[in-house]
PDB file of N, CA and C in Angstrom:
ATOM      1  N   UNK A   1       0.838  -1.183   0.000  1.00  0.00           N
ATOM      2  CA  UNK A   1       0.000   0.000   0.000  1.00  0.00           C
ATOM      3  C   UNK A   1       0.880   1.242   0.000  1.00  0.00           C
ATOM      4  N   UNK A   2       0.679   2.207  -1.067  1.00  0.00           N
ATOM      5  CA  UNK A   2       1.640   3.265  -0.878  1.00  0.00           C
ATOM      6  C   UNK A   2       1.407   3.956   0.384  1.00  0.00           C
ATOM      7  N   UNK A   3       1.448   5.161   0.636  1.00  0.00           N
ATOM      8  CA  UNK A   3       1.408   6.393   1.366  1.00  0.00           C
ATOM      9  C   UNK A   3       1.158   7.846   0.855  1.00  0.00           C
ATOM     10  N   UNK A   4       0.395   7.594  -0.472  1.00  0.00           N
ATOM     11  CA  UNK A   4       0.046   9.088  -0.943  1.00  0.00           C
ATOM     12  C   UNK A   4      -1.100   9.253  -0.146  1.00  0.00           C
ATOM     13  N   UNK A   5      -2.248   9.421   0.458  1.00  0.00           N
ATOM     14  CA  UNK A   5      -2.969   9.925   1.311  1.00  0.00           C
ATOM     15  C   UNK A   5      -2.301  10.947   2.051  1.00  0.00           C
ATOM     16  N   UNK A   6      -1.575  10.052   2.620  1.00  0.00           N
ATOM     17  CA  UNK A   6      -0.696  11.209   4.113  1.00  0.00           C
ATOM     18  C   UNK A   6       0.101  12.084   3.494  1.00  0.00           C
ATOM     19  N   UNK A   7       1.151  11.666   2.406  1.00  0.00           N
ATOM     20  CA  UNK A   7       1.401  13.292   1.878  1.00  0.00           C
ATOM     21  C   UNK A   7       1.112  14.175   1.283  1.00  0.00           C
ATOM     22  N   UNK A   8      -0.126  13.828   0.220  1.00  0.00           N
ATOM     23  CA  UNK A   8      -0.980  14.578   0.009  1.00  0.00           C
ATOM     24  C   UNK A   8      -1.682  15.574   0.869  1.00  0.00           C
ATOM     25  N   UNK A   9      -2.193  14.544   2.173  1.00  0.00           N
ATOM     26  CA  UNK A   9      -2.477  15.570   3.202  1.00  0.00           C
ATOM     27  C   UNK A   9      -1.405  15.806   4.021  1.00  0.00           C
ATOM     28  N   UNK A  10      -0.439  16.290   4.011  1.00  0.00           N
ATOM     29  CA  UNK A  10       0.494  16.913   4.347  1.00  0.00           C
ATOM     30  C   UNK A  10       1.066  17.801   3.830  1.00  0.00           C
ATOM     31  N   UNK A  11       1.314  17.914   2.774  1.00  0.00           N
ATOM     32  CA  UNK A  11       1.263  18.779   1.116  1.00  0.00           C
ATOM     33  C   UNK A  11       0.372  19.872   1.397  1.00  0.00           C
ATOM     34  N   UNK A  12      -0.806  19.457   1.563  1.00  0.00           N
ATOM     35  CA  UNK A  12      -2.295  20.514   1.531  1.00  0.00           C
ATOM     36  C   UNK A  12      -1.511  21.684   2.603  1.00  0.00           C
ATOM     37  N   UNK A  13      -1.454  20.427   3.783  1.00  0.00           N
ATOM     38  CA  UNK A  13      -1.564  21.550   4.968  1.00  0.00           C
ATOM     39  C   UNK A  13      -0.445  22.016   5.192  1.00  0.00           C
ATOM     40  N   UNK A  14       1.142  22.023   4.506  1.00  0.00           N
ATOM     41  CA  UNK A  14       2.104  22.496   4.693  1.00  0.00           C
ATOM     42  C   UNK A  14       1.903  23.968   3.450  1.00  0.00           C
ATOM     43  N   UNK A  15       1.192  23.606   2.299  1.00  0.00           N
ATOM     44  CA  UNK A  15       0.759  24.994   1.461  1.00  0.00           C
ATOM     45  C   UNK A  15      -0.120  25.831   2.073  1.00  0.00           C
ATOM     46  N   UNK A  16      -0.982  25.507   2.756  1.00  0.00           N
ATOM     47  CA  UNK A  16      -2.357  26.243   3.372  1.00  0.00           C
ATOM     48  C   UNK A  16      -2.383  26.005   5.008  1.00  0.00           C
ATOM     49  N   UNK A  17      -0.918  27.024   5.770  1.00  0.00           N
ATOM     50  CA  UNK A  17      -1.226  26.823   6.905  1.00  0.00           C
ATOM     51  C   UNK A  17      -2.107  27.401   7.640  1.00  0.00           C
ATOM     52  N   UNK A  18      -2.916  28.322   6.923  1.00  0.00           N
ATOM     53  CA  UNK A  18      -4.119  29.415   7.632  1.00  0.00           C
ATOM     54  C   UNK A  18      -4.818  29.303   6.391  1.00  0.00           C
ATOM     55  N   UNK A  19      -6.565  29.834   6.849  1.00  0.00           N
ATOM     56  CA  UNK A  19      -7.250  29.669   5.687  1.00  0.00           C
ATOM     57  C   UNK A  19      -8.433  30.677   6.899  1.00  0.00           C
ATOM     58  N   UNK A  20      -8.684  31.812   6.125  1.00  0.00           N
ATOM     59  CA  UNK A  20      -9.652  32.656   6.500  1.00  0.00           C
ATOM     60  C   UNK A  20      -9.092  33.217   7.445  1.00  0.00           C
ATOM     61  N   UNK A  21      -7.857  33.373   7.966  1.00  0.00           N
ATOM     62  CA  UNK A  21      -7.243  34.195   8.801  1.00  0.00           C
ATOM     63  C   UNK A  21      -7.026  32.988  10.303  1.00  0.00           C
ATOM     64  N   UNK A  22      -7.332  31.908  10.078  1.00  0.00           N
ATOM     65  CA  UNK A  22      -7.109  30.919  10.788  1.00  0.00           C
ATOM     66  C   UNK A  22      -6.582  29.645  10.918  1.00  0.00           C
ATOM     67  N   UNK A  23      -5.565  29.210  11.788  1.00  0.00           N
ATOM     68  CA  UNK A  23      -4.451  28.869  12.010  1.00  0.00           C
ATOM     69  C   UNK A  23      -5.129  27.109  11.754  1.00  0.00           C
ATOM     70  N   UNK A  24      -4.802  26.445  10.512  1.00  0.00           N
ATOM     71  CA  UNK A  24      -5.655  24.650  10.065  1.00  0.00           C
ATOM     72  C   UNK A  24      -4.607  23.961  10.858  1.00  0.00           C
ATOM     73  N   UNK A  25      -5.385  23.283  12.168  1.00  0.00           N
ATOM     74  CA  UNK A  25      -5.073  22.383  12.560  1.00  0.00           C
ATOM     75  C   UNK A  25      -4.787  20.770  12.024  1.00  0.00           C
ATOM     76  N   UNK A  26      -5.557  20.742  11.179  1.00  0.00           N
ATOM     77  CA  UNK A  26      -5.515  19.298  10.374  1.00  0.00           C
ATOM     78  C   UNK A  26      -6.275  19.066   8.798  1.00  0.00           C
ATOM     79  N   UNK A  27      -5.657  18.028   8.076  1.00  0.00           N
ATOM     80  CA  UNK A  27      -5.956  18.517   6.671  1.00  0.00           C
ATOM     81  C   UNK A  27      -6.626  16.556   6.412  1.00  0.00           C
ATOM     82  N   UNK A  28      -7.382  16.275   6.363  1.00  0.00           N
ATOM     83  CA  UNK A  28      -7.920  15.094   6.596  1.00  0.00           C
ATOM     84  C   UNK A  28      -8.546  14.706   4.407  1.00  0.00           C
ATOM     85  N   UNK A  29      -8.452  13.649   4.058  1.00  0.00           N
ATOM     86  CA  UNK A  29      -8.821  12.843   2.893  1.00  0.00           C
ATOM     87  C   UNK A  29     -10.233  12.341   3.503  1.00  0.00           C
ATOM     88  N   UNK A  30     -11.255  12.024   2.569  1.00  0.00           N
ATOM     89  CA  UNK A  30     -12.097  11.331   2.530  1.00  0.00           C
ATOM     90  C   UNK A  30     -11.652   9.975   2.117  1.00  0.00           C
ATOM     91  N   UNK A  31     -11.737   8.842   3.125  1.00  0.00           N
ATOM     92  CA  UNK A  31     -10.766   7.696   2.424  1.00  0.00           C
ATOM     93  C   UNK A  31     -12.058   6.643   3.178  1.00  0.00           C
ATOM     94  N   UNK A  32     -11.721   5.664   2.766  1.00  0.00           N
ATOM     95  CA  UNK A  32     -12.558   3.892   2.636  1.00  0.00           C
ATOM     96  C   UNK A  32     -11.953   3.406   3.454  1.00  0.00           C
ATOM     97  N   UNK A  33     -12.187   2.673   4.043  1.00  0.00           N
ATOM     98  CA  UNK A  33     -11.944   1.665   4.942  1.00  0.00           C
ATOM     99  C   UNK A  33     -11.682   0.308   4.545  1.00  0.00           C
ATOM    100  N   UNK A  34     -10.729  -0.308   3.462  1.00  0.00           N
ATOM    101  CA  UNK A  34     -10.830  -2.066   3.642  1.00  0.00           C
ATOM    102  C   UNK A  34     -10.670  -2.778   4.895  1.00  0.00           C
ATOM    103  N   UNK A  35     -11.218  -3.880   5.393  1.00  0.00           N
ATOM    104  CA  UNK A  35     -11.536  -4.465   6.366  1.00  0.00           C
ATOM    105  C   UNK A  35     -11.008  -5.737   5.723  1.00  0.00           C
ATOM    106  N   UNK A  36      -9.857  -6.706   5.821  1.00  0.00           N
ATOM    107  CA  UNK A  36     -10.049  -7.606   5.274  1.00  0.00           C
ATOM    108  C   UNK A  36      -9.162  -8.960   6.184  1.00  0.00           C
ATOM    109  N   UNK A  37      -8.851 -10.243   6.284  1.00  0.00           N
ATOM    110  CA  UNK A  37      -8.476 -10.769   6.779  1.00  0.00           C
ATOM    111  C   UNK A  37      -7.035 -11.241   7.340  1.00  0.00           C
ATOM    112  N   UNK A  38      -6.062  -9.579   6.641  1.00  0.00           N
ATOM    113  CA  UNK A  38      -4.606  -9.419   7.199  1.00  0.00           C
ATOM    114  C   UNK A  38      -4.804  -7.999   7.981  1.00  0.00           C
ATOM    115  N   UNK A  39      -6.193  -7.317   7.983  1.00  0.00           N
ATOM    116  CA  UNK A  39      -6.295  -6.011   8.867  1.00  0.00           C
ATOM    117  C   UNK A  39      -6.865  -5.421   8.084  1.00  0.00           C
ATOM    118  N   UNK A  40      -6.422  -4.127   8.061  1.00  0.00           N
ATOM    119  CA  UNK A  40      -7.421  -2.917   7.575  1.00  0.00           C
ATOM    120  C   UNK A  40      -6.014  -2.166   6.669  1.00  0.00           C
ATOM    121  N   UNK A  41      -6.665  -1.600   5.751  1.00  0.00           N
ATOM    122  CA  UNK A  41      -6.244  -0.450   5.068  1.00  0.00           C
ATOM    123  C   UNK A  41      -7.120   0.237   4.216  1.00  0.00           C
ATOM    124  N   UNK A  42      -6.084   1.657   3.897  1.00  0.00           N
ATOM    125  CA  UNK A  42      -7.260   2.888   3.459  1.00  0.00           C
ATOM    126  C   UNK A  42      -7.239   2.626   1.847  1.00  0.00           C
ATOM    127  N   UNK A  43      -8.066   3.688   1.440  1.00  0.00           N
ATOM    128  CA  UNK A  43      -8.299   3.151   0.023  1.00  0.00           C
ATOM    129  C   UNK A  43      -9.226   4.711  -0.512  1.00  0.00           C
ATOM    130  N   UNK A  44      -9.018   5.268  -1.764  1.00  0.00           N
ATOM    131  CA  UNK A  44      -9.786   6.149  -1.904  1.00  0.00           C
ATOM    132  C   UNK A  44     -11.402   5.947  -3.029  1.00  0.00           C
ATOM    133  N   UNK A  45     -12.091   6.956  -3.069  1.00  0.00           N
ATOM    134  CA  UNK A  45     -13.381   6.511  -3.636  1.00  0.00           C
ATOM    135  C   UNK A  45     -14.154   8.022  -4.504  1.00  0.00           C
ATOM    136  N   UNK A  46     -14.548   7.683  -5.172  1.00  0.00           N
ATOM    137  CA  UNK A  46     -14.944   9.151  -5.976  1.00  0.00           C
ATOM    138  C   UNK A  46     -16.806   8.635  -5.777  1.00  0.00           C
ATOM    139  N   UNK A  47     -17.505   9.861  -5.477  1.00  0.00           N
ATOM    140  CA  UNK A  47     -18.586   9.764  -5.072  1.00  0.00           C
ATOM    141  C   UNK A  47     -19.256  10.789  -6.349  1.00  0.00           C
ATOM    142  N   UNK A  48     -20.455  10.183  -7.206  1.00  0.00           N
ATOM    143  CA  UNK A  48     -21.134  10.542  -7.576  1.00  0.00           C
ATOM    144  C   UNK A  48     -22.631  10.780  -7.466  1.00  0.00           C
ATOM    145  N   UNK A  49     -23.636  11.844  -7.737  1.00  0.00           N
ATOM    146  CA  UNK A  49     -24.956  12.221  -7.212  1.00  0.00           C
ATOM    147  C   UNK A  49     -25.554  11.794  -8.654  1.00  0.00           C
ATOM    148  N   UNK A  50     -26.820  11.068  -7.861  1.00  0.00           N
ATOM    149  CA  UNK A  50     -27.874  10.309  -8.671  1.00  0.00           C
ATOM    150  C   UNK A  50     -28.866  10.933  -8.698  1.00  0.00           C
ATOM    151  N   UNK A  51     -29.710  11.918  -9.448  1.00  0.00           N
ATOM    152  CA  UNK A  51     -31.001  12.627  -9.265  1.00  0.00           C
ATOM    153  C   UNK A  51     -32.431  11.869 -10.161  1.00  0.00           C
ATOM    154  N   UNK A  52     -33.076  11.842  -9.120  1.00  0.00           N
ATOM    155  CA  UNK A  52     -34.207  11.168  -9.347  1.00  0.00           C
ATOM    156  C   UNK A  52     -35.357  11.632 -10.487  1.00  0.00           C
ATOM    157  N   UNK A  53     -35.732  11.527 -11.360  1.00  0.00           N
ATOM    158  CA  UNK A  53     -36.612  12.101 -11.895  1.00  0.00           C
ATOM    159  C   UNK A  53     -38.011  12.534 -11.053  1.00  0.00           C
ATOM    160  N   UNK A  54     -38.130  13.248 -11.191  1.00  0.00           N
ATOM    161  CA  UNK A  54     -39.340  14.038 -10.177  1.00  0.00           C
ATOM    162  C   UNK A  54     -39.490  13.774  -8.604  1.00  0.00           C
ATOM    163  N   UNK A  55     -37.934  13.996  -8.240  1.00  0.00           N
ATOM    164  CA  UNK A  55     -37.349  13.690  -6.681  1.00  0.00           C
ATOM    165  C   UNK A  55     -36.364  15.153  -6.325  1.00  0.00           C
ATOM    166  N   UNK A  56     -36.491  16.126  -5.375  1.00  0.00           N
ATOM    167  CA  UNK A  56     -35.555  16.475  -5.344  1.00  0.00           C
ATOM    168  C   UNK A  56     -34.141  15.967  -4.803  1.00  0.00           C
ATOM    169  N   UNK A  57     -34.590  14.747  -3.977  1.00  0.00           N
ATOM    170  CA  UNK A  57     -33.494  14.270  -3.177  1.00  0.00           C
ATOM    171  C   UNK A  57     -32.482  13.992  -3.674  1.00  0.00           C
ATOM    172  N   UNK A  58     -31.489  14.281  -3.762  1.00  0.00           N
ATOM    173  CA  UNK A  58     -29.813  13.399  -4.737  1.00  0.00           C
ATOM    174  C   UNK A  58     -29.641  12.736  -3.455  1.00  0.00           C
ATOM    175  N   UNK A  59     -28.645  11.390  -4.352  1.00  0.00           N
ATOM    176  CA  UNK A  59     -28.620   9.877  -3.737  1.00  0.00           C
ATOM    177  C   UNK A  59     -27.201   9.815  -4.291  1.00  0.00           C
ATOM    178  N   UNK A  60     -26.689   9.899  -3.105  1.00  0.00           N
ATOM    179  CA  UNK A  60     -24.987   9.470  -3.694  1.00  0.00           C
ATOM    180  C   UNK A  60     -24.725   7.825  -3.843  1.00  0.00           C
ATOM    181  N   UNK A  61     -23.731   7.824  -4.890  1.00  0.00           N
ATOM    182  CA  UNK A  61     -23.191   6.512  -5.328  1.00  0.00           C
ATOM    183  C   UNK A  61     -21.921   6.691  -5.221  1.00  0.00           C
ATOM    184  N   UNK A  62     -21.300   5.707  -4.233  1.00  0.00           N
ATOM    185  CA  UNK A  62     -19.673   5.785  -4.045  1.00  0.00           C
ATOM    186  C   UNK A  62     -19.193   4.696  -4.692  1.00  0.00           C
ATOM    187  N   UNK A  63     -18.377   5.011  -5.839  1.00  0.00           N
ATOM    188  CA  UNK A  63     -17.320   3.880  -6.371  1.00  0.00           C
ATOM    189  C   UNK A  63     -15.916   3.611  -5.693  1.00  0.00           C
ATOM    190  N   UNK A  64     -15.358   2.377  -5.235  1.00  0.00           N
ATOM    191  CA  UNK A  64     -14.271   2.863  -4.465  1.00  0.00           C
ATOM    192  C   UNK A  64     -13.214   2.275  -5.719  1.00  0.00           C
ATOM    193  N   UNK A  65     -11.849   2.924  -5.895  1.00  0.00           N
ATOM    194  CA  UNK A  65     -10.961   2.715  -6.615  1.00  0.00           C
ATOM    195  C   UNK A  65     -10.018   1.514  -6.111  1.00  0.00           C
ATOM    196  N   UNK A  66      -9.724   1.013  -6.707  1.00  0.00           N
ATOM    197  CA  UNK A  66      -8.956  -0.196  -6.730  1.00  0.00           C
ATOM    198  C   UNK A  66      -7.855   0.135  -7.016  1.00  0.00           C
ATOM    199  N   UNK A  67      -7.270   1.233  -7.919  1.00  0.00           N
ATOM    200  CA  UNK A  67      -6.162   1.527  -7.839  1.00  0.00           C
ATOM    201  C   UNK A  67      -5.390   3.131  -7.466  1.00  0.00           C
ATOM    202  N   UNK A  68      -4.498   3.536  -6.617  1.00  0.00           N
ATOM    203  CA  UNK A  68      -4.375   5.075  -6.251  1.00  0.00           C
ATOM    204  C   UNK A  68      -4.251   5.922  -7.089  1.00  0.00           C
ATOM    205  N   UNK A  69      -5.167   6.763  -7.508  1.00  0.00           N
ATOM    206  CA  UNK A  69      -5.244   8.142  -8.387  1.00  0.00           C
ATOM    207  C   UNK A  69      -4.008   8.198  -8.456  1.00  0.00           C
ATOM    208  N   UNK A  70      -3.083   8.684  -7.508  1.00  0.00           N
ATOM    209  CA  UNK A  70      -2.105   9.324  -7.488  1.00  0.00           C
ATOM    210  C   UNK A  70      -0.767   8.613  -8.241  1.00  0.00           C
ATOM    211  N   UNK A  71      -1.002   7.553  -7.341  1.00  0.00           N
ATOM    212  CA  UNK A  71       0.923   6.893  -8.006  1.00  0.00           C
ATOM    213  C   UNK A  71       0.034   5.611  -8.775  1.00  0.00           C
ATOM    214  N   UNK A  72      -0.935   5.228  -9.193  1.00  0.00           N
ATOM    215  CA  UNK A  72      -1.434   3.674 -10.025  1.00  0.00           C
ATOM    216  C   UNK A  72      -0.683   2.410  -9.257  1.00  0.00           C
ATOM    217  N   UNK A  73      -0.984   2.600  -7.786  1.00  0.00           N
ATOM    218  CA  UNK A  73      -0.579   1.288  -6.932  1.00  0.00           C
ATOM    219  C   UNK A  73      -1.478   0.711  -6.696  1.00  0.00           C
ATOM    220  N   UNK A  74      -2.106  -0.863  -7.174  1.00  0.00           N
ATOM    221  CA  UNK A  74      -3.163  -1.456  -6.884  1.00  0.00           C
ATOM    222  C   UNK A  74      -3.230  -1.583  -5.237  1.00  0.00           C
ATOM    223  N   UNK A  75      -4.313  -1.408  -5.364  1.00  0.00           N
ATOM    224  CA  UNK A  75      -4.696  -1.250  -3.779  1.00  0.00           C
ATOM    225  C   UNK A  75      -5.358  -3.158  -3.324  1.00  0.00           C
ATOM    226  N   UNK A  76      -5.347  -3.163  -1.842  1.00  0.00           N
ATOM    227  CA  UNK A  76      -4.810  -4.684  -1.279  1.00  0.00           C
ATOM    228  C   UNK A  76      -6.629  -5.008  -1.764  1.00  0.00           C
ATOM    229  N   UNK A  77      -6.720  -6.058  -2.196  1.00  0.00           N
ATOM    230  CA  UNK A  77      -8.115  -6.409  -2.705  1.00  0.00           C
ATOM    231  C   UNK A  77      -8.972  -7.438  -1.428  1.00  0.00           C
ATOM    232  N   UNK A  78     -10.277  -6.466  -1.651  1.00  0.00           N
ATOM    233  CA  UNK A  78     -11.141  -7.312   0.046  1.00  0.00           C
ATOM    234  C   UNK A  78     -11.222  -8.596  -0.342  1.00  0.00           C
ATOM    235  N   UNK A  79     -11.280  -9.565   0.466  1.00  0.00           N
ATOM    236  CA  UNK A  79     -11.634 -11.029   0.958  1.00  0.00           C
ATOM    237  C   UNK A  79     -12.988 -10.934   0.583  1.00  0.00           C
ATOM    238  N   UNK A  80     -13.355 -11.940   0.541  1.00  0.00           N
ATOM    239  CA  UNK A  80     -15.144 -12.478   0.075  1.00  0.00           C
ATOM    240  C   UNK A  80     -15.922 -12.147   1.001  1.00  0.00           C
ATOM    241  N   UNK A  81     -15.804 -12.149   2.472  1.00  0.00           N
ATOM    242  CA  UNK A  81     -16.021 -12.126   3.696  1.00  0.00           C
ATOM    243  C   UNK A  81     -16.327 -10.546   4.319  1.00  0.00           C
ATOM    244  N   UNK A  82     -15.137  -9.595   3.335  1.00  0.00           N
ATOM    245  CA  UNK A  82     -15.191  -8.438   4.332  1.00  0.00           C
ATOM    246  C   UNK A  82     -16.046  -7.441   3.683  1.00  0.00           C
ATOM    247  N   UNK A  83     -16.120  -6.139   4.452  1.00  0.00           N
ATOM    248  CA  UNK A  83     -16.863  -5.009   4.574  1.00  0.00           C
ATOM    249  C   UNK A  83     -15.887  -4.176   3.556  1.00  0.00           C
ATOM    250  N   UNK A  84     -16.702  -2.902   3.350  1.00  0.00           N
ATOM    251  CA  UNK A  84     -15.605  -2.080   3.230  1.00  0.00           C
ATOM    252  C   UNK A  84     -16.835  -0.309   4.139  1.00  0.00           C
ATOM    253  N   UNK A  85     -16.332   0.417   4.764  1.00  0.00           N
ATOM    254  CA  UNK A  85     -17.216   1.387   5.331  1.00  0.00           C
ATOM    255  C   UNK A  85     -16.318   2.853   4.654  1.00  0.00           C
ATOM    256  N   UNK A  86     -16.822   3.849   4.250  1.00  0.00           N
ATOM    257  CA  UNK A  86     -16.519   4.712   4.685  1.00  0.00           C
ATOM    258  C   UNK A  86     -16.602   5.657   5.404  1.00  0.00           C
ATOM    259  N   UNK A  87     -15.326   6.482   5.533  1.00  0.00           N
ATOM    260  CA  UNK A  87     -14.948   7.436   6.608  1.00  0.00           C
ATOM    261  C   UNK A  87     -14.009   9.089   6.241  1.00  0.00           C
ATOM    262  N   UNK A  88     -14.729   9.936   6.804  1.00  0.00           N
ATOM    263  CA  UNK A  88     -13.899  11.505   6.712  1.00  0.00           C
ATOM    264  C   UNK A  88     -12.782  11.387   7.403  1.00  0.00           C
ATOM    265  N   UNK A  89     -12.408  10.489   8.155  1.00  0.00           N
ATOM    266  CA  UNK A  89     -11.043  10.773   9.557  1.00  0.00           C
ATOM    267  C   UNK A  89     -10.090   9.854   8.623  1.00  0.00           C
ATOM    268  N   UNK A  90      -8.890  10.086   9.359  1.00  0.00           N
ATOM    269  CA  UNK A  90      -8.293   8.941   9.238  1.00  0.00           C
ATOM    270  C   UNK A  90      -7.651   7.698  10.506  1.00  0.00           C
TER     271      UNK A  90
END
């Protein structure tokens, strides 16, 4: 599993140490959760909005990537068994 998440968000928050005149404590990814039967690792996911015909509600659809935007490192593939959840933290 690479480590572009964390320097990416580290990147962010070493360019943008204030934002609105205030001092960013933390610069956080929207990342996935694999759950699988050697542990857990992160994973990223691009979320698209589904609009209903004569609904105002939009209905998100999260695809999660299998491989990292960033560097094209296949990411560790879930077990038959596991979950995958997502999460804003890391």
């Amino acid at each position: 599993m690479c480590n572009c998440i964390s320097e990416i968000e580290k990147k962010i928050h070493d360019k943008y140490p204030t934002h609105n005149g205030k001092e960013v404590e933390s610069v956080n990814a929207h990342v996935i959760w694999i759950f699988t039967d050697d542990g857990m690792d992160k994973g990223t996911s691009t979320e698209f909005v589904m609009t209903l015909k004569g609904q105002k509600k939009k209905h998100p659809v999260e695809v999660n990537h299998t491989y990292c935007p960033f560097c094209g490192i296949k990411y560790k593939q879930e077990d038959e068994n596991s979950t995958t959840r997502t999460d804003s933290s890391n």
